[in-house]
PDB file of N, CA and C in Angstrom:
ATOM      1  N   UNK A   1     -12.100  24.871 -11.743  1.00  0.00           N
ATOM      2  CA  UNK A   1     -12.341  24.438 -10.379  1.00  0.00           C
ATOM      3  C   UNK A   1     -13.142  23.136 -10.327  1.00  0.00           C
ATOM      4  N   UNK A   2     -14.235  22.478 -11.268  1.00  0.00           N
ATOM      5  CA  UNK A   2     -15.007  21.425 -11.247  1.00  0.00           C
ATOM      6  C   UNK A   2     -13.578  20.741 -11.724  1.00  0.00           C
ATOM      7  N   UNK A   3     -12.599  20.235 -12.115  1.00  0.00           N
ATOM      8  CA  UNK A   3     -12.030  19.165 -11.766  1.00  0.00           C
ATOM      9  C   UNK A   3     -11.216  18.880 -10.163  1.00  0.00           C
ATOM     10  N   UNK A   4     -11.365  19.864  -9.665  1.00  0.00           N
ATOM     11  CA  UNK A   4     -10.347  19.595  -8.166  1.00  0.00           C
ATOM     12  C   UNK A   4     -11.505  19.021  -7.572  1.00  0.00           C
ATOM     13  N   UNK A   5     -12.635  19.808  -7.758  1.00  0.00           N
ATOM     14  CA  UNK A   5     -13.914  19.243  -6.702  1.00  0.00           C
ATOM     15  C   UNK A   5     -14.142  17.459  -7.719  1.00  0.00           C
ATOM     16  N   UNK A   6     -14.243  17.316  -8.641  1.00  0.00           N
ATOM     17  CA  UNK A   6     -14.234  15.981  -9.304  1.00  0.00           C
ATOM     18  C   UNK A   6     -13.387  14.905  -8.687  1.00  0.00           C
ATOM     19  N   UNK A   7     -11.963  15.437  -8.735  1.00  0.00           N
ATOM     20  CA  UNK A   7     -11.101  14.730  -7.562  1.00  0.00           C
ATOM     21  C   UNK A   7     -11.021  14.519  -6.520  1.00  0.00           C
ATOM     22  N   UNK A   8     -11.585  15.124  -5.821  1.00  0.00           N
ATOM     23  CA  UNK A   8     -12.262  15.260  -4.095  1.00  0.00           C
ATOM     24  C   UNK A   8     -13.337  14.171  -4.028  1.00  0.00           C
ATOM     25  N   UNK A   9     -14.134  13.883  -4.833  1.00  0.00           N
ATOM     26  CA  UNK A   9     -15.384  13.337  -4.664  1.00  0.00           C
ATOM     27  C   UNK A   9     -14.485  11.998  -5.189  1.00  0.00           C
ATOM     28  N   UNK A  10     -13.693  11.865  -6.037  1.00  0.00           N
ATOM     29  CA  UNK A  10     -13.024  10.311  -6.372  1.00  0.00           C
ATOM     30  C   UNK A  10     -12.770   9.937  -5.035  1.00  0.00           C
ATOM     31  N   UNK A  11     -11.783  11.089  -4.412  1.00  0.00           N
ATOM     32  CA  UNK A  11     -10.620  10.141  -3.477  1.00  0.00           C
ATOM     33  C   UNK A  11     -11.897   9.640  -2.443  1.00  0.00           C
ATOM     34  N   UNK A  12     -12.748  10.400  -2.051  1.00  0.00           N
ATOM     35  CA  UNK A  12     -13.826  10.221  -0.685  1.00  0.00           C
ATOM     36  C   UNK A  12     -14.634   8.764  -1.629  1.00  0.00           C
ATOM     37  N   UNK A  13     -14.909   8.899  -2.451  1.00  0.00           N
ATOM     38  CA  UNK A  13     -15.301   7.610  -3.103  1.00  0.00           C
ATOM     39  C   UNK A  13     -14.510   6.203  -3.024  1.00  0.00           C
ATOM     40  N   UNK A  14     -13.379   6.365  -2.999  1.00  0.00           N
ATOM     41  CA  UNK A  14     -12.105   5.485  -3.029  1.00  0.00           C
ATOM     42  C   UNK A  14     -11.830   4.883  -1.238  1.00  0.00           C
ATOM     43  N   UNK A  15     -11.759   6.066  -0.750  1.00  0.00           N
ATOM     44  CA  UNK A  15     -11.876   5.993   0.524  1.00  0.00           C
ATOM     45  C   UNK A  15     -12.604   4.948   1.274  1.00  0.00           C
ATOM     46  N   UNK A  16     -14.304   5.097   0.926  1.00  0.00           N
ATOM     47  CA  UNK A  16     -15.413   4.935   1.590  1.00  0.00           C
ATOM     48  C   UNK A  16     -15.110   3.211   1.144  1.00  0.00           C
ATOM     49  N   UNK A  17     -14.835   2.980  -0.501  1.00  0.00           N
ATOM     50  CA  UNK A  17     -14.681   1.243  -0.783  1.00  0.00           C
ATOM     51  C   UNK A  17     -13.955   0.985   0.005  1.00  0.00           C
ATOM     52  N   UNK A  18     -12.336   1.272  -0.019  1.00  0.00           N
ATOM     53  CA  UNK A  18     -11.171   0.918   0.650  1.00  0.00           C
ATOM     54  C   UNK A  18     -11.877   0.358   2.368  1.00  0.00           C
ATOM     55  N   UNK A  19     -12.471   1.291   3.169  1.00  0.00           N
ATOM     56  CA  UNK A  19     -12.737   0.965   4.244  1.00  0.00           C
ATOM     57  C   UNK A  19     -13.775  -0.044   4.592  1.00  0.00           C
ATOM     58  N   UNK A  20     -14.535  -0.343   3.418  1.00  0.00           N
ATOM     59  CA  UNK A  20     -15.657  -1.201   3.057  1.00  0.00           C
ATOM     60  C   UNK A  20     -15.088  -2.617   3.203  1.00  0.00           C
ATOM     61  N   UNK A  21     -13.886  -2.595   2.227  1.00  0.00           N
ATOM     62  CA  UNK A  21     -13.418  -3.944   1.918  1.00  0.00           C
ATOM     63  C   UNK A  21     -12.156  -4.350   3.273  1.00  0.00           C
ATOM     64  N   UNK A  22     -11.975  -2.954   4.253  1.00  0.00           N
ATOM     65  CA  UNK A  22     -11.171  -3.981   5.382  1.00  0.00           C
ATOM     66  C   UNK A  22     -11.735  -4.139   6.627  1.00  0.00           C
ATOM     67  N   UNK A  23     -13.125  -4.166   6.468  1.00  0.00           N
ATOM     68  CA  UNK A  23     -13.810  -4.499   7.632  1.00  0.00           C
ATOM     69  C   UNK A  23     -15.041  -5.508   6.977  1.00  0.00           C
ATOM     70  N   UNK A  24     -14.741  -5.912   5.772  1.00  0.00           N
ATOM     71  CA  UNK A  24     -16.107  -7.269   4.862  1.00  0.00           C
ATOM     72  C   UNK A  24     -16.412  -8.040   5.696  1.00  0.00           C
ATOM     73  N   UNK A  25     -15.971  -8.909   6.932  1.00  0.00           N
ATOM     74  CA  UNK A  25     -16.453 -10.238   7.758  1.00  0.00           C
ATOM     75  C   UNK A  25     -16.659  -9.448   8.739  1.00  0.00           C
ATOM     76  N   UNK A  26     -16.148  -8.277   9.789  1.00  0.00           N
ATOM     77  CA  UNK A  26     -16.681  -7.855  10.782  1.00  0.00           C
ATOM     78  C   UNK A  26     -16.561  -9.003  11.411  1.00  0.00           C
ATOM     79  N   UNK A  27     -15.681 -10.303  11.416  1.00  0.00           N
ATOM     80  CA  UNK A  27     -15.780 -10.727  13.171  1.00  0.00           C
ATOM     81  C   UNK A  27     -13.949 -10.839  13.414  1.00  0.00           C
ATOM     82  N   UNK A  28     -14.122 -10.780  14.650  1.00  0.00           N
ATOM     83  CA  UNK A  28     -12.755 -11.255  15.342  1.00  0.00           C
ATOM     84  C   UNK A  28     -11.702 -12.279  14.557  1.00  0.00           C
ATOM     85  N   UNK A  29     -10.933 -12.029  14.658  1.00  0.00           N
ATOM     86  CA  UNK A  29     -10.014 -13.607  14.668  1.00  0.00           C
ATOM     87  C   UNK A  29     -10.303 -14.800  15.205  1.00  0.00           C
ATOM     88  N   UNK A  30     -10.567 -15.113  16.605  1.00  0.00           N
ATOM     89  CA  UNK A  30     -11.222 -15.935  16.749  1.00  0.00           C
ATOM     90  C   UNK A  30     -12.299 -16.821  16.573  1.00  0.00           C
ATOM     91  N   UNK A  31     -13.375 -15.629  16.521  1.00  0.00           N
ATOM     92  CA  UNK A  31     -15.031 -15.787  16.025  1.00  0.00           C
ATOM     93  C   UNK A  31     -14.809 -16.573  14.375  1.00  0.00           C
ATOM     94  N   UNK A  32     -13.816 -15.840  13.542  1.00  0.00           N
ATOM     95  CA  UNK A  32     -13.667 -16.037  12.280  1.00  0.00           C
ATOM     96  C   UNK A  32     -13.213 -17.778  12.228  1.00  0.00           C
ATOM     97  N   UNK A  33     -12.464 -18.109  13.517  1.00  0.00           N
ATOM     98  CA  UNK A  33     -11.657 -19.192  13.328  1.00  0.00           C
ATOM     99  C   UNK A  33     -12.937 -19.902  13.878  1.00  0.00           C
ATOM    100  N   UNK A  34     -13.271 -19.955  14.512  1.00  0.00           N
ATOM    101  CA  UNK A  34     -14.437 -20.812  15.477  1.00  0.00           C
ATOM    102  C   UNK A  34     -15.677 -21.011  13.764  1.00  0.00           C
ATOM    103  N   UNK A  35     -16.028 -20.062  13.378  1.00  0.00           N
ATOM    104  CA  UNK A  35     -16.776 -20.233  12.272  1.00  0.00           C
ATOM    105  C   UNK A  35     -16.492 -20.866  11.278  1.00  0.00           C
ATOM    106  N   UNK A  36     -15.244 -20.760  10.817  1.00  0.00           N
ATOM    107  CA  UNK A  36     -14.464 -21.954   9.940  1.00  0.00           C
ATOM    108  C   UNK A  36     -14.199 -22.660  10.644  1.00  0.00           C
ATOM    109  N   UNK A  37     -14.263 -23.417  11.472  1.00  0.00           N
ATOM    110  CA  UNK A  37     -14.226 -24.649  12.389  1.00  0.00           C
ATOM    111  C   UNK A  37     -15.653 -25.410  11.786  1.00  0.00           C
ATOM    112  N   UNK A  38     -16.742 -24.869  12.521  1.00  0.00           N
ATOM    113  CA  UNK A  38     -17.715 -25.268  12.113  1.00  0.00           C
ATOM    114  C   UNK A  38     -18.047 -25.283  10.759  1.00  0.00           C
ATOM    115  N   UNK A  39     -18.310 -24.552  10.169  1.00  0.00           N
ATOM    116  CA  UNK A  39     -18.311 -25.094   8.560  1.00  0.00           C
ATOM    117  C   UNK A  39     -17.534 -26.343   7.937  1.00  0.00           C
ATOM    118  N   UNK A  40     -15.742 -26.394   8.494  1.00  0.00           N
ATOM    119  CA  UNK A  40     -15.877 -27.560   8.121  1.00  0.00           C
ATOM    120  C   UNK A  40     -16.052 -29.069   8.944  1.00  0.00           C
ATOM    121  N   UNK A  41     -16.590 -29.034  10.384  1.00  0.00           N
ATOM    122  CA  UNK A  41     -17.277 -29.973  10.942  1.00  0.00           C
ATOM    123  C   UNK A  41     -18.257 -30.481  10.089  1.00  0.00           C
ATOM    124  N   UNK A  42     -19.028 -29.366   9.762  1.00  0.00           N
ATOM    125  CA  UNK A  42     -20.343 -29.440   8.790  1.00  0.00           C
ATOM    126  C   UNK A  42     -20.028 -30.989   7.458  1.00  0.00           C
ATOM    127  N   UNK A  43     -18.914 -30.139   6.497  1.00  0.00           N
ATOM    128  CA  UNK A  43     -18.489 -30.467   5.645  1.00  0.00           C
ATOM    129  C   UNK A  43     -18.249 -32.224   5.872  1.00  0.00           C
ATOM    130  N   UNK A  44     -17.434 -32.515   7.088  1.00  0.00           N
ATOM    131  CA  UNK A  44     -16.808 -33.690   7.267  1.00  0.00           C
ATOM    132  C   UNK A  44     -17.746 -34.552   7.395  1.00  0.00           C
ATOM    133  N   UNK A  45     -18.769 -33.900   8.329  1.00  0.00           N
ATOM    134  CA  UNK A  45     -20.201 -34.647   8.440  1.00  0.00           C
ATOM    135  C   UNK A  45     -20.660 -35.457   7.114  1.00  0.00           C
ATOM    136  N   UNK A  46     -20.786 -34.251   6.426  1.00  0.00           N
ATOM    137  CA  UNK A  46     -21.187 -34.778   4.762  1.00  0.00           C
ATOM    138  C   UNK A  46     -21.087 -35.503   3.982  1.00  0.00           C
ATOM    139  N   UNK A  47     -19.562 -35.813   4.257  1.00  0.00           N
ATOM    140  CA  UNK A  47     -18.770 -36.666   3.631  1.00  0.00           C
ATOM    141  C   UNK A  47     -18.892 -37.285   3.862  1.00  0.00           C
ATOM    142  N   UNK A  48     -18.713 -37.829   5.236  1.00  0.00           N
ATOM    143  CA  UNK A  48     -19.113 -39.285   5.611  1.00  0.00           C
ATOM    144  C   UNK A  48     -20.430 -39.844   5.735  1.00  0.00           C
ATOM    145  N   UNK A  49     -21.801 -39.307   5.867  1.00  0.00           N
ATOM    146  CA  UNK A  49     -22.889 -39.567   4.947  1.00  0.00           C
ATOM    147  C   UNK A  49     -22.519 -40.087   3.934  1.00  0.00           C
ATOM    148  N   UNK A  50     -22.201 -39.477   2.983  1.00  0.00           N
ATOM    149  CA  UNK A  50     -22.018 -39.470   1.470  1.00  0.00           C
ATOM    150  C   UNK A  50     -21.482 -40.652   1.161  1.00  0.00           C
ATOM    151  N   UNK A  51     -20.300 -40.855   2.132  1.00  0.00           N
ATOM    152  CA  UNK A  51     -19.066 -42.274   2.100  1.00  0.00           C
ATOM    153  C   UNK A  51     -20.118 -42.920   2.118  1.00  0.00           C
ATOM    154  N   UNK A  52     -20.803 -43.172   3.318  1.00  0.00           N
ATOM    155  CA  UNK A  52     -21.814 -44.182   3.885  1.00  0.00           C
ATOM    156  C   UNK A  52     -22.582 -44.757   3.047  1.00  0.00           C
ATOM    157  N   UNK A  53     -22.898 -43.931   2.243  1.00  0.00           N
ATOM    158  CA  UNK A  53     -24.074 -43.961   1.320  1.00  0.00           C
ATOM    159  C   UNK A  53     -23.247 -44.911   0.211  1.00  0.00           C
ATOM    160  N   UNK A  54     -22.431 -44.195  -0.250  1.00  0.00           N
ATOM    161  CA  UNK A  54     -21.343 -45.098  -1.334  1.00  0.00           C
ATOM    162  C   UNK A  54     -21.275 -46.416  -1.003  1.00  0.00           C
ATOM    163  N   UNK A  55     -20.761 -46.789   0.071  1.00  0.00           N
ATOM    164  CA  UNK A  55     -20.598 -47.913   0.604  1.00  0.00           C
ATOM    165  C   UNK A  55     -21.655 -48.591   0.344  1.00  0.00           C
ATOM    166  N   UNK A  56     -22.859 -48.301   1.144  1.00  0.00           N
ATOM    167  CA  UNK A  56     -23.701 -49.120   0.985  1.00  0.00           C
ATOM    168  C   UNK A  56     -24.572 -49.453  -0.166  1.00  0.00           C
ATOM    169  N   UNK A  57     -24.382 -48.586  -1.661  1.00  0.00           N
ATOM    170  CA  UNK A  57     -24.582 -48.912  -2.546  1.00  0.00           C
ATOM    171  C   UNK A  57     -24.111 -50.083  -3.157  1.00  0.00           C
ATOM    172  N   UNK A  58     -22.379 -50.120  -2.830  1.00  0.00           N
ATOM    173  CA  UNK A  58     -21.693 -50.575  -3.715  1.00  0.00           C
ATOM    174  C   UNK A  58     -21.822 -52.197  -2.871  1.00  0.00           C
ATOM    175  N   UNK A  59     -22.161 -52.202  -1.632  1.00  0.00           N
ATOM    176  CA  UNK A  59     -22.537 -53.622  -0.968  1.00  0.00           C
ATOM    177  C   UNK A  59     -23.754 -54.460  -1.496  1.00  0.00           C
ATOM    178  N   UNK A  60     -24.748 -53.201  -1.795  1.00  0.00           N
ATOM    179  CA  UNK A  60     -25.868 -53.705  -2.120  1.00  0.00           C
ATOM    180  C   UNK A  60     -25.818 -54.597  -3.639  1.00  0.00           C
ATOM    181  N   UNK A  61     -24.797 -53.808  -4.013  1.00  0.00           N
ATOM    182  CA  UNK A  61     -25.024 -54.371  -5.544  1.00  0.00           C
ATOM    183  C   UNK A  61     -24.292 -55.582  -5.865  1.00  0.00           C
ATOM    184  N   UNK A  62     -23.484 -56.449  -4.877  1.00  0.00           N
ATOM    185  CA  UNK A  62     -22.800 -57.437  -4.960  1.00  0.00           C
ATOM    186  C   UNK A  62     -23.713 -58.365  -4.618  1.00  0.00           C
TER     187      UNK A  62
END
């Protein structure tokens, strides 16, 4: 009988991840999209700092 109850406790184990991993971000579709929006606003920001910065290195040094 301790292997059926062994198997019982897998599947509820299996279970509990499974439901873990299809609810991981907890937001909407939208919310999700609006948040990756911003992150890469963020990103673009950066870059062009960064460009900026390049640039004006590479001016300086002429």
């Amino acid at each position: 009988m301790a292997r059926g109850n062994q198997r019982d406790k897998a599947r509820e184990a299996a279970q509990k991840k499974q439901a873990a991993q299809k609810k991981s971000h907890g937001m909407s579709g939208s919310e999700l999209a609006k948040a990756k929006e911003v992150a890469a606003q963020k990103m673009r920001e950066k870059q062009a700092a960064a460009d900026a910065k390049k640039a004006g290195e590479s001016a300086g040094k002429k």
